[in-house]
PDB file of N, CA and C in Angstrom:
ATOM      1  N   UNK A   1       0.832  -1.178   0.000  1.00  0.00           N
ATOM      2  CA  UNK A   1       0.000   0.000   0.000  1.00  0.00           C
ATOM      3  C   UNK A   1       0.882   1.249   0.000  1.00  0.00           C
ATOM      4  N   UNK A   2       1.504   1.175   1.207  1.00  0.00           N
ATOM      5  CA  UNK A   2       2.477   2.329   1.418  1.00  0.00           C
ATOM      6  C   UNK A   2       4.295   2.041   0.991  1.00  0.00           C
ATOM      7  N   UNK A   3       4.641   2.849   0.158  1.00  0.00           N
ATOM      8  CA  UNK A   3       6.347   1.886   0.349  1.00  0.00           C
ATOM      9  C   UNK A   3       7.120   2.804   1.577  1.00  0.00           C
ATOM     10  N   UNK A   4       8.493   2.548   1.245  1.00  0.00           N
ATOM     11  CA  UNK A   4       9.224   3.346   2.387  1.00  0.00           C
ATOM     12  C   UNK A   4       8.886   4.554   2.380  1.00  0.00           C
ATOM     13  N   UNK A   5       9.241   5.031   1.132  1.00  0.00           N
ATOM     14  CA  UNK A   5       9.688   6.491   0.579  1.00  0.00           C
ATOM     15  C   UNK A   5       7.683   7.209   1.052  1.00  0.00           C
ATOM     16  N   UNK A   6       7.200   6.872   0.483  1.00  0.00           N
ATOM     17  CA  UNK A   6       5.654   7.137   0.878  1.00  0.00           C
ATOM     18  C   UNK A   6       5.991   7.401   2.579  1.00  0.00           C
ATOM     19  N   UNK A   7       6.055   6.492   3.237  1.00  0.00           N
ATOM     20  CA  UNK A   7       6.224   7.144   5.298  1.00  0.00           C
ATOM     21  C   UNK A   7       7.464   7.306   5.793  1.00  0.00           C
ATOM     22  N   UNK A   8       8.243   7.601   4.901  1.00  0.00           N
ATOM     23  CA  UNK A   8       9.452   8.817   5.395  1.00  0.00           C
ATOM     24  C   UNK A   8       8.160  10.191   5.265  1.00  0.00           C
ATOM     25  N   UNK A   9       8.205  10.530   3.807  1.00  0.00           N
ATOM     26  CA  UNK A   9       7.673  11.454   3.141  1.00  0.00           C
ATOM     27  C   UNK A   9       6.834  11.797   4.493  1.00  0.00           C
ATOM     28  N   UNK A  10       5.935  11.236   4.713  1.00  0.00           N
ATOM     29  CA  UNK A  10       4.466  11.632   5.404  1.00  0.00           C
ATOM     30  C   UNK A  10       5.500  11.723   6.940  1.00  0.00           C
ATOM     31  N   UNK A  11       6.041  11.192   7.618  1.00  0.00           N
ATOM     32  CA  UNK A  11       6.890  11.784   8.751  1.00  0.00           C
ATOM     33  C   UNK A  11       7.252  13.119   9.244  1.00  0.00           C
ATOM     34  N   UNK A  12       8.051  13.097   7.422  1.00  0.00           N
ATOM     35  CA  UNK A  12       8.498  14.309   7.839  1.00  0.00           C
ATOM     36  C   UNK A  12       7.818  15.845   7.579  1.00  0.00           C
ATOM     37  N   UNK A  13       6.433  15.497   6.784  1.00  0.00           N
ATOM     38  CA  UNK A  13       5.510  16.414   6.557  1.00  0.00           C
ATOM     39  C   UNK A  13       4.647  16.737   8.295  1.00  0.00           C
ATOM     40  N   UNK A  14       4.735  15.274   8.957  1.00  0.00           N
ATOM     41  CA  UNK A  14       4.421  15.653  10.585  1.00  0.00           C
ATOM     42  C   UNK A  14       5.242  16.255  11.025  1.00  0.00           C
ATOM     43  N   UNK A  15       6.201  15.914  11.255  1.00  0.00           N
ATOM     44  CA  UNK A  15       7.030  16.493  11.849  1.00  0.00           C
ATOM     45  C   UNK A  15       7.190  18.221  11.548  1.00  0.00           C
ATOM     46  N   UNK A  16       7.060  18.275  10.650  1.00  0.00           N
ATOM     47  CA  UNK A  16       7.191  20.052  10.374  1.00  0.00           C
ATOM     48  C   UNK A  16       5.720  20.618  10.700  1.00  0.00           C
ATOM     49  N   UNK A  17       4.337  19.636  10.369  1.00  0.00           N
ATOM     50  CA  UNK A  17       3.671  20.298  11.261  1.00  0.00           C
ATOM     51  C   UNK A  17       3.147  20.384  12.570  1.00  0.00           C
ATOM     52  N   UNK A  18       3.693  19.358  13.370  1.00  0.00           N
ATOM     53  CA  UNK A  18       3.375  18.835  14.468  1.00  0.00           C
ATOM     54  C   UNK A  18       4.747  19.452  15.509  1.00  0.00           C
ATOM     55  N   UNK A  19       5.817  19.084  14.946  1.00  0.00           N
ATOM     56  CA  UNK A  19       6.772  19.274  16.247  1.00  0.00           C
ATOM     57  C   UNK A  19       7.496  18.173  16.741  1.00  0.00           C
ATOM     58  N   UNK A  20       8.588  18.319  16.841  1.00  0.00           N
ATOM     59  CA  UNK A  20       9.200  17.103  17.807  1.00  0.00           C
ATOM     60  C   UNK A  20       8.278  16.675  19.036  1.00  0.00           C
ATOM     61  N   UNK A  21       7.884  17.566  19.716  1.00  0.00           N
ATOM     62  CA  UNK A  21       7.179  17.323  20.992  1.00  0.00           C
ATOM     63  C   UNK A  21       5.797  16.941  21.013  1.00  0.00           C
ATOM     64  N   UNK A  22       4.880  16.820  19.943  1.00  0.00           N
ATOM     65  CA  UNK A  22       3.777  16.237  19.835  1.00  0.00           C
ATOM     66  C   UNK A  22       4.023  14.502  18.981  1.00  0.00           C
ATOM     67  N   UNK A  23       4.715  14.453  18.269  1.00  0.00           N
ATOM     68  CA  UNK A  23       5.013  13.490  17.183  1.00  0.00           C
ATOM     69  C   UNK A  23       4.251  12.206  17.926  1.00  0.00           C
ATOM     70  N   UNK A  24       5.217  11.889  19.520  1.00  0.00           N
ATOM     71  CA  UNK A  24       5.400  10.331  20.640  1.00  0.00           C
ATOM     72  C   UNK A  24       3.856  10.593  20.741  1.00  0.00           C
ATOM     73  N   UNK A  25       3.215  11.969  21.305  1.00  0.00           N
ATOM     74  CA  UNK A  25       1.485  11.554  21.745  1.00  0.00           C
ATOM     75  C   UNK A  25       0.790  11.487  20.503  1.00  0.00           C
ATOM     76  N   UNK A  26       0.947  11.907  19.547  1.00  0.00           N
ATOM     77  CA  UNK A  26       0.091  11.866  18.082  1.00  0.00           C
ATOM     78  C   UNK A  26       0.246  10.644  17.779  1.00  0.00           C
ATOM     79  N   UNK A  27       1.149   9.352  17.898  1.00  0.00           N
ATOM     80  CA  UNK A  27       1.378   7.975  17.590  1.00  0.00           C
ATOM     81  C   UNK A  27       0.802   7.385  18.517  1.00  0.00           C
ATOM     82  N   UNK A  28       0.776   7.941  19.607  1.00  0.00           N
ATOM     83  CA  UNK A  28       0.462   6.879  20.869  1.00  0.00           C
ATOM     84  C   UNK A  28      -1.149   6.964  20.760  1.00  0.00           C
ATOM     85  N   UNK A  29      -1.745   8.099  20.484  1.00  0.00           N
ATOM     86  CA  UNK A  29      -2.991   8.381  20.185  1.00  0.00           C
ATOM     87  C   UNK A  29      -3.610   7.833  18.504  1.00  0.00           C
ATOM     88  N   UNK A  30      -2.804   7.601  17.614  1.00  0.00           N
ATOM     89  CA  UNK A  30      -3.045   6.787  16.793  1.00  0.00           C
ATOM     90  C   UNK A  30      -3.117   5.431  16.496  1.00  0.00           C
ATOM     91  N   UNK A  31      -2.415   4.837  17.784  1.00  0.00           N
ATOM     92  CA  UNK A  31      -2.383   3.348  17.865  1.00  0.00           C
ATOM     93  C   UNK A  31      -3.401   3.210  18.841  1.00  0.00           C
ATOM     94  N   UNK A  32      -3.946   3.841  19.900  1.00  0.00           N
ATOM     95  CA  UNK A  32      -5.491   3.985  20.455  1.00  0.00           C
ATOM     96  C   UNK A  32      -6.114   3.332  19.674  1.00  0.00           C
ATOM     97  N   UNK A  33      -6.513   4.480  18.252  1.00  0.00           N
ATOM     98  CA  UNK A  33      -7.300   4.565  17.996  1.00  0.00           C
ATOM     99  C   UNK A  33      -7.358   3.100  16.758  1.00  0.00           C
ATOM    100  N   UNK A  34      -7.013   2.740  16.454  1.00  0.00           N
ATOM    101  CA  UNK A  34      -6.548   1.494  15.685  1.00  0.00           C
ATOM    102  C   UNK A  34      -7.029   0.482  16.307  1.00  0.00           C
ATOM    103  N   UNK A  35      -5.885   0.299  17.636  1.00  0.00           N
ATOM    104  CA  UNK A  35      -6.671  -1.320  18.355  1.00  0.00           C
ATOM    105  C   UNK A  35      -7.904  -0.937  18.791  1.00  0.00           C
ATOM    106  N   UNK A  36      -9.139   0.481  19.315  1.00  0.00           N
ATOM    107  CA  UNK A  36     -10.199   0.374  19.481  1.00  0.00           C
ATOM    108  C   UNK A  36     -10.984   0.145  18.372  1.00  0.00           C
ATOM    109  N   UNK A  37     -10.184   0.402  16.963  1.00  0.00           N
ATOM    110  CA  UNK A  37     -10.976  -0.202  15.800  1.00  0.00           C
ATOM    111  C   UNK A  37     -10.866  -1.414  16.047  1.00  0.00           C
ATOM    112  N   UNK A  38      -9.562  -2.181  15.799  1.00  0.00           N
ATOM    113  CA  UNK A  38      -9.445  -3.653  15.451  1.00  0.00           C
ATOM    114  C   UNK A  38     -10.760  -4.148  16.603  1.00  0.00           C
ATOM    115  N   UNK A  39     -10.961  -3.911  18.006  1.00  0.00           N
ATOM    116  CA  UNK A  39     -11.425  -4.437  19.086  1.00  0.00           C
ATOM    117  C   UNK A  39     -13.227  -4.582  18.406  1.00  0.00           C
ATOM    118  N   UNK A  40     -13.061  -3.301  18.017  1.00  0.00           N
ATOM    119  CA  UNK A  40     -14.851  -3.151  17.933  1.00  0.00           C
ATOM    120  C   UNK A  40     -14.912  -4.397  16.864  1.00  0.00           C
ATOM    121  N   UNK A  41     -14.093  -3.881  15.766  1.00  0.00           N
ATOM    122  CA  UNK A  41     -14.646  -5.326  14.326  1.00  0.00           C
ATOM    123  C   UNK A  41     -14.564  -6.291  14.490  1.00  0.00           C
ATOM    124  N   UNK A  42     -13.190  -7.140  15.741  1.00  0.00           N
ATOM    125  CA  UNK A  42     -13.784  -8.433  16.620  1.00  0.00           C
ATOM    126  C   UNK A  42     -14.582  -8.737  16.801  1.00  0.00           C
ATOM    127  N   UNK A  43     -15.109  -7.509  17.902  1.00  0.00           N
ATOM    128  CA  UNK A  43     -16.318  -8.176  18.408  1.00  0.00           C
ATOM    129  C   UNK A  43     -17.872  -8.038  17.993  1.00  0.00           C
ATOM    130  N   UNK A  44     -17.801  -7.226  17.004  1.00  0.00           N
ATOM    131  CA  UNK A  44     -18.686  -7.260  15.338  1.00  0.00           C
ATOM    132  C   UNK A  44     -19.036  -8.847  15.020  1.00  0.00           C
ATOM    133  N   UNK A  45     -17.469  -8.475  14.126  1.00  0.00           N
ATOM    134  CA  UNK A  45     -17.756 -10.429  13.501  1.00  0.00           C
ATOM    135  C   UNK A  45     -18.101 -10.940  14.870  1.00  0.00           C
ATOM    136  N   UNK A  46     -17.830 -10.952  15.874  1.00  0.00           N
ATOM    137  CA  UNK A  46     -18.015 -12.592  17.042  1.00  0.00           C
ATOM    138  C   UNK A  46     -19.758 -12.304  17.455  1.00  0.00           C
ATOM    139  N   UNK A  47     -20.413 -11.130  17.208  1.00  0.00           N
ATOM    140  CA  UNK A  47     -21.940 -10.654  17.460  1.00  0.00           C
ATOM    141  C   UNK A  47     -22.285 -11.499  16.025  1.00  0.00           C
ATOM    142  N   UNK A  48     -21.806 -11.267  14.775  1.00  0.00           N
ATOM    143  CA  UNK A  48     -22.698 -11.517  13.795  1.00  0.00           C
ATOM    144  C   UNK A  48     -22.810 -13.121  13.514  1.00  0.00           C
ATOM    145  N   UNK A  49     -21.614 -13.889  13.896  1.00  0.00           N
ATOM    146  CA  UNK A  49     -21.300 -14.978  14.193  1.00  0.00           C
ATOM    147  C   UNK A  49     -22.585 -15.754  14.897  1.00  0.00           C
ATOM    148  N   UNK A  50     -22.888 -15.245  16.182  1.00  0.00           N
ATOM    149  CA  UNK A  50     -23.848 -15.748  17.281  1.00  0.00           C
ATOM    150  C   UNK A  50     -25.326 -15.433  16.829  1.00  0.00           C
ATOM    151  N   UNK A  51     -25.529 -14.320  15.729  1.00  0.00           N
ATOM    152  CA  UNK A  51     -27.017 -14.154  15.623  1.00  0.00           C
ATOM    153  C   UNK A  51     -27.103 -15.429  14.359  1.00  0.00           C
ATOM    154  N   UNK A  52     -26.022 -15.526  13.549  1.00  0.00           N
ATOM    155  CA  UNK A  52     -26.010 -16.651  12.384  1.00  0.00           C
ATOM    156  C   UNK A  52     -26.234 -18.077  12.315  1.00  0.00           C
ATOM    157  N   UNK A  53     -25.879 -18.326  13.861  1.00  0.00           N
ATOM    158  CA  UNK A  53     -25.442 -19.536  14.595  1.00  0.00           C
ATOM    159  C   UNK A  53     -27.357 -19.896  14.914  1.00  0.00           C
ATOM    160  N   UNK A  54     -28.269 -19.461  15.090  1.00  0.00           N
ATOM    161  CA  UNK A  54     -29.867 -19.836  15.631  1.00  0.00           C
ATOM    162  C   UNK A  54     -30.319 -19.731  14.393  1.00  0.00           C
ATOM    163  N   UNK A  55     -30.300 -19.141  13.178  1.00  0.00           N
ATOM    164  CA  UNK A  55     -30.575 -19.329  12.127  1.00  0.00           C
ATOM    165  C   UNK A  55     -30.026 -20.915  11.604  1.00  0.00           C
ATOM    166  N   UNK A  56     -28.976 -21.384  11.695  1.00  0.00           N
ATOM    167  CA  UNK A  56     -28.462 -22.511  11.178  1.00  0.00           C
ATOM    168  C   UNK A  56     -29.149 -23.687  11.582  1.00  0.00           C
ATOM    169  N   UNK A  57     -29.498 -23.271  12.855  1.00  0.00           N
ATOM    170  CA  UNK A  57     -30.287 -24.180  13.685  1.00  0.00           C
ATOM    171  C   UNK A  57     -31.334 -24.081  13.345  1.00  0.00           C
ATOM    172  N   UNK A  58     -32.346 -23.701  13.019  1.00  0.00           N
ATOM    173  CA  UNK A  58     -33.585 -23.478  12.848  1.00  0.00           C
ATOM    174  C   UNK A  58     -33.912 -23.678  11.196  1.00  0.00           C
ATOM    175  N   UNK A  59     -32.982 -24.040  10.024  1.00  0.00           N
ATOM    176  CA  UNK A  59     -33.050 -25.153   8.949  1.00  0.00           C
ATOM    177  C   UNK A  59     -32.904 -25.927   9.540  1.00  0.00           C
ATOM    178  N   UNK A  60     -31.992 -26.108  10.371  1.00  0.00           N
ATOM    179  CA  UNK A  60     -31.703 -27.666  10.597  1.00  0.00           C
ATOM    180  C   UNK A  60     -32.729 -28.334  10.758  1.00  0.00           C
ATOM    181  N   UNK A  61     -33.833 -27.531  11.860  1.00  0.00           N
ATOM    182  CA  UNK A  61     -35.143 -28.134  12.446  1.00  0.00           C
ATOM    183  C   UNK A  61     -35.963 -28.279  11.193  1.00  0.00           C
ATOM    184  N   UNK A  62     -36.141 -27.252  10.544  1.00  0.00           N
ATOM    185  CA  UNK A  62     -37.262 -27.227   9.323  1.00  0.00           C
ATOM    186  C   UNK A  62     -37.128 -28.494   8.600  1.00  0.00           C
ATOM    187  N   UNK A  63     -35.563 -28.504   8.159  1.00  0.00           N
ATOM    188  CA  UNK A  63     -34.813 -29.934   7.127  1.00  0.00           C
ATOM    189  C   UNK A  63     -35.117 -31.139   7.815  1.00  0.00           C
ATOM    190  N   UNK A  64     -35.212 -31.209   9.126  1.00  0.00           N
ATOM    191  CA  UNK A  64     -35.425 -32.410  10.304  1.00  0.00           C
ATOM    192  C   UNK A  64     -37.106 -32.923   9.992  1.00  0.00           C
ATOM    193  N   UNK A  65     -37.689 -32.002  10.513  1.00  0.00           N
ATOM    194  CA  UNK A  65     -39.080 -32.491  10.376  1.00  0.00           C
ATOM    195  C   UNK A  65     -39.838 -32.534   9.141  1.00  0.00           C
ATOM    196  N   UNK A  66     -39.380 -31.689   7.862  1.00  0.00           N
ATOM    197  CA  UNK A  66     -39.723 -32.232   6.584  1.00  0.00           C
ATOM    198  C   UNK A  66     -39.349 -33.977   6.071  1.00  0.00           C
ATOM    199  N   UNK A  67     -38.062 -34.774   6.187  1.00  0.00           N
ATOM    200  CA  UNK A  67     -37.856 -35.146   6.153  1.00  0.00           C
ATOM    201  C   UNK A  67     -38.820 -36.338   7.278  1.00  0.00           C
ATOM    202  N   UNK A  68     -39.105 -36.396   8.237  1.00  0.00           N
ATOM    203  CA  UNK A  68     -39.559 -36.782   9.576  1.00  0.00           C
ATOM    204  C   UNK A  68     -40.967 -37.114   8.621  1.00  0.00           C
ATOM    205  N   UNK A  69     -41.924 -36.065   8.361  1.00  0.00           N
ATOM    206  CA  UNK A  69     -43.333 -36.222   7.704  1.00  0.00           C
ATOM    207  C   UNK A  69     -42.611 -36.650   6.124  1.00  0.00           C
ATOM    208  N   UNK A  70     -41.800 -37.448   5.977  1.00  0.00           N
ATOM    209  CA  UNK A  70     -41.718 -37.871   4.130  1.00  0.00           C
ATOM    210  C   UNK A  70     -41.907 -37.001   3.093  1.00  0.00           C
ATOM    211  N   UNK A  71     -41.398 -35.739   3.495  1.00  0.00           N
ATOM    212  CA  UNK A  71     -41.637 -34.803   2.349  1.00  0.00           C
ATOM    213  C   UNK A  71     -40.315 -34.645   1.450  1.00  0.00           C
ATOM    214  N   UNK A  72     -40.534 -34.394   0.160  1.00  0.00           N
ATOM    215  CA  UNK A  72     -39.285 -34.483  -0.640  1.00  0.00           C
ATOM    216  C   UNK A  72     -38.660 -33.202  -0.625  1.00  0.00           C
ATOM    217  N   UNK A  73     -37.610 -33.098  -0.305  1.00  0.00           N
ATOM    218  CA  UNK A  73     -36.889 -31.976  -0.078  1.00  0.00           C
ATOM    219  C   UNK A  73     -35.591 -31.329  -0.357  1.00  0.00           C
ATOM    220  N   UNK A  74     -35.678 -32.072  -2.246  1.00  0.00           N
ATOM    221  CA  UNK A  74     -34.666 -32.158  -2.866  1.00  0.00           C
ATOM    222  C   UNK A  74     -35.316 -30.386  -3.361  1.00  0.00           C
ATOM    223  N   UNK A  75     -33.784 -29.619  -3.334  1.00  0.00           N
ATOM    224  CA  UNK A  75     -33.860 -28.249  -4.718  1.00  0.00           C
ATOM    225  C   UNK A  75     -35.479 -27.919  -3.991  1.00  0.00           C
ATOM    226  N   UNK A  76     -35.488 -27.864  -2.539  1.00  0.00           N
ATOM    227  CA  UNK A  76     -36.403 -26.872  -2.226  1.00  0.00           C
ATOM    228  C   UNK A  76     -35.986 -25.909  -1.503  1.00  0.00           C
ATOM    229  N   UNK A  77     -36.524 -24.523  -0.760  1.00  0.00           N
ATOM    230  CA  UNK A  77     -36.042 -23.605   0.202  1.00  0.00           C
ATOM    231  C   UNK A  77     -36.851 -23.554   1.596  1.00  0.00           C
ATOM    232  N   UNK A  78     -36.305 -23.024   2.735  1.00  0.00           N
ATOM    233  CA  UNK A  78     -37.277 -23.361   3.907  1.00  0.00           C
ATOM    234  C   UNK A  78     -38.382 -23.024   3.851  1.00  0.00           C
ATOM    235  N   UNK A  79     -38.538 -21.824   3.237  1.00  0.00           N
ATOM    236  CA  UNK A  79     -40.453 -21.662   3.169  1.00  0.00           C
ATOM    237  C   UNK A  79     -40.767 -22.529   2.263  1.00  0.00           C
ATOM    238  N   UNK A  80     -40.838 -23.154   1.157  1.00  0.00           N
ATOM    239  CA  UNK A  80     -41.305 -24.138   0.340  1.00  0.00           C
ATOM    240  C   UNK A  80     -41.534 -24.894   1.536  1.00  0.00           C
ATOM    241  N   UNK A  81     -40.417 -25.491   2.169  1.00  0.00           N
ATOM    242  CA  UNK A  81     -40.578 -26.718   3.489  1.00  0.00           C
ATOM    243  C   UNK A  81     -41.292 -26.709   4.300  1.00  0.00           C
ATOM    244  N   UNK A  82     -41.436 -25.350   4.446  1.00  0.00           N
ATOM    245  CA  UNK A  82     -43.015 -24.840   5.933  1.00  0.00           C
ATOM    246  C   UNK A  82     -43.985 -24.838   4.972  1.00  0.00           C
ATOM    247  N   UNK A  83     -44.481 -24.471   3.534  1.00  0.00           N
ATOM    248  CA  UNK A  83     -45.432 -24.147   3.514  1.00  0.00           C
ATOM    249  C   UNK A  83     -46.123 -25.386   3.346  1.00  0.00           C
ATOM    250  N   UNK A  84     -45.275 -26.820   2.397  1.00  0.00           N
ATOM    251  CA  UNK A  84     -45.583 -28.062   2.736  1.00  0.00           C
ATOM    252  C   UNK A  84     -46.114 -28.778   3.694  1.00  0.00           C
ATOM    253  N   UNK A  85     -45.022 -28.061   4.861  1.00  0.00           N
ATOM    254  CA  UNK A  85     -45.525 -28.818   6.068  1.00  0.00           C
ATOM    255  C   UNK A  85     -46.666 -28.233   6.508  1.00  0.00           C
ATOM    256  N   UNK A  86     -47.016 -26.863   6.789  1.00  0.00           N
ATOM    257  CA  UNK A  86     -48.278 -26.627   6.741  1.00  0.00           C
ATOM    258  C   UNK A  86     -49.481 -27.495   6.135  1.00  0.00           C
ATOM    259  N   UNK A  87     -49.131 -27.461   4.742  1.00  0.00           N
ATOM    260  CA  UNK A  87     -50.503 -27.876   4.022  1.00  0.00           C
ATOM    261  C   UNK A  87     -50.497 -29.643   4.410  1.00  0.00           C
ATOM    262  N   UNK A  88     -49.034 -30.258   4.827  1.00  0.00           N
ATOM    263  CA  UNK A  88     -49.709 -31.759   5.163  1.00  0.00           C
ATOM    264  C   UNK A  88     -50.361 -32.144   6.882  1.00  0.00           C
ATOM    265  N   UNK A  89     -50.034 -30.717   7.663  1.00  0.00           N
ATOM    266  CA  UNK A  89     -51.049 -30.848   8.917  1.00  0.00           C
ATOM    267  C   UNK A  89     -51.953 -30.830   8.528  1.00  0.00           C
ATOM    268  N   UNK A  90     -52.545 -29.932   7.381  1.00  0.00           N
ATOM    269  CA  UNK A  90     -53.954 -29.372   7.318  1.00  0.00           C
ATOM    270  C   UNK A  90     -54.310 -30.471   7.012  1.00  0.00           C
ATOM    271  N   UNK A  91     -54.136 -30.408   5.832  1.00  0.00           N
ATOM    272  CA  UNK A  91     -54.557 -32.193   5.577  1.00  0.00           C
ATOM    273  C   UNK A  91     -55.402 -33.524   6.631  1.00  0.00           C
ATOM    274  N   UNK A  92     -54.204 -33.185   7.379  1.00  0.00           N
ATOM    275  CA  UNK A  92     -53.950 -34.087   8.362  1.00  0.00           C
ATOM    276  C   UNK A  92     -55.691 -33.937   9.552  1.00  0.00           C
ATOM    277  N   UNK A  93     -55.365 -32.692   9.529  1.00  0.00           N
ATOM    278  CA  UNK A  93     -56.633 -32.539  10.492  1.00  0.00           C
ATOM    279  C   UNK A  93     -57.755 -32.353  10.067  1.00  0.00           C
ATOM    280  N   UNK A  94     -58.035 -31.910   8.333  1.00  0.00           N
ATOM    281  CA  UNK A  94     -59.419 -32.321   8.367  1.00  0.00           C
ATOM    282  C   UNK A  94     -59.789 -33.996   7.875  1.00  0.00           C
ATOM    283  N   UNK A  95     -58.634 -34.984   7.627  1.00  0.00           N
ATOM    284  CA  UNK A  95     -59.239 -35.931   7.704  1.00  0.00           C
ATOM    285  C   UNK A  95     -59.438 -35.899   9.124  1.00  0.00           C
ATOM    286  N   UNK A  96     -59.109 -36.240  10.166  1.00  0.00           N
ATOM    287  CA  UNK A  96     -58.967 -36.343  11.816  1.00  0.00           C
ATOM    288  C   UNK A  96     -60.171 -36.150  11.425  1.00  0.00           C
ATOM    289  N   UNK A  97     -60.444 -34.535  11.874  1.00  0.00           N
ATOM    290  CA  UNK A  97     -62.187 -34.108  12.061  1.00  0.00           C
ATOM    291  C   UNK A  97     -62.988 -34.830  10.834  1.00  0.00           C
ATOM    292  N   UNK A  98     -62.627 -35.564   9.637  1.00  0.00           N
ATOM    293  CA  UNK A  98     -63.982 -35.710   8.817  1.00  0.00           C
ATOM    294  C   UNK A  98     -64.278 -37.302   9.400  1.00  0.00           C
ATOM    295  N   UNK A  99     -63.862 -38.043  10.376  1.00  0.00           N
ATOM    296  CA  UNK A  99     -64.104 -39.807  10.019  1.00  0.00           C
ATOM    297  C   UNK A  99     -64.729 -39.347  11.425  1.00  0.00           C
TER     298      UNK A  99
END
């Protein structure tokens, strides 16, 4: 991204506007601000991770009990799978209620 010559260059453009005596807190305050980035996007991905993780689970269940009632469930999607399973309760219960 950057070569040498690129952050000499930019150094010494601080340095002439900053000062010898600000340079150590302007770095120390820039590496702050860095690992409180890196920290937050950790723990970003490790949040988006955990909301992804009950979704995975919850095909799993859909794929479980389609399969469970003999439904074919080749090149289908989970609502196809619920709306199946829906329509073979229904089914289901107005024979129940018609005998």
């Amino acid at each position: 991204m950057f070569g040498t010559e690129d952050i000499l260059l930019i150094l010494i453009v601080a340095l002439f506007l900053f000062g010898p005596n600000k340079l150590p807190e302007l770095a120390r305050s820039l590496g702050k601000a860095t690992g409180e980035f890196k920290k937050a996007q950790i723990q970003s991905e490790s949040e988006l991770k955990q909301m992804v993780k009950p979704l995975d689970n919850k095909d799993e269940k859909i794929h479980n009990l389609a399969v469970e009632m003999s439904l074919d469930i080749q090149n289908k999607s989970d609502e196809q799978l619920i709306e199946e399973i829906r329509s073979k309760i229904r089914s289901n219960e107005v024979l129940k209620t018609g005998l």
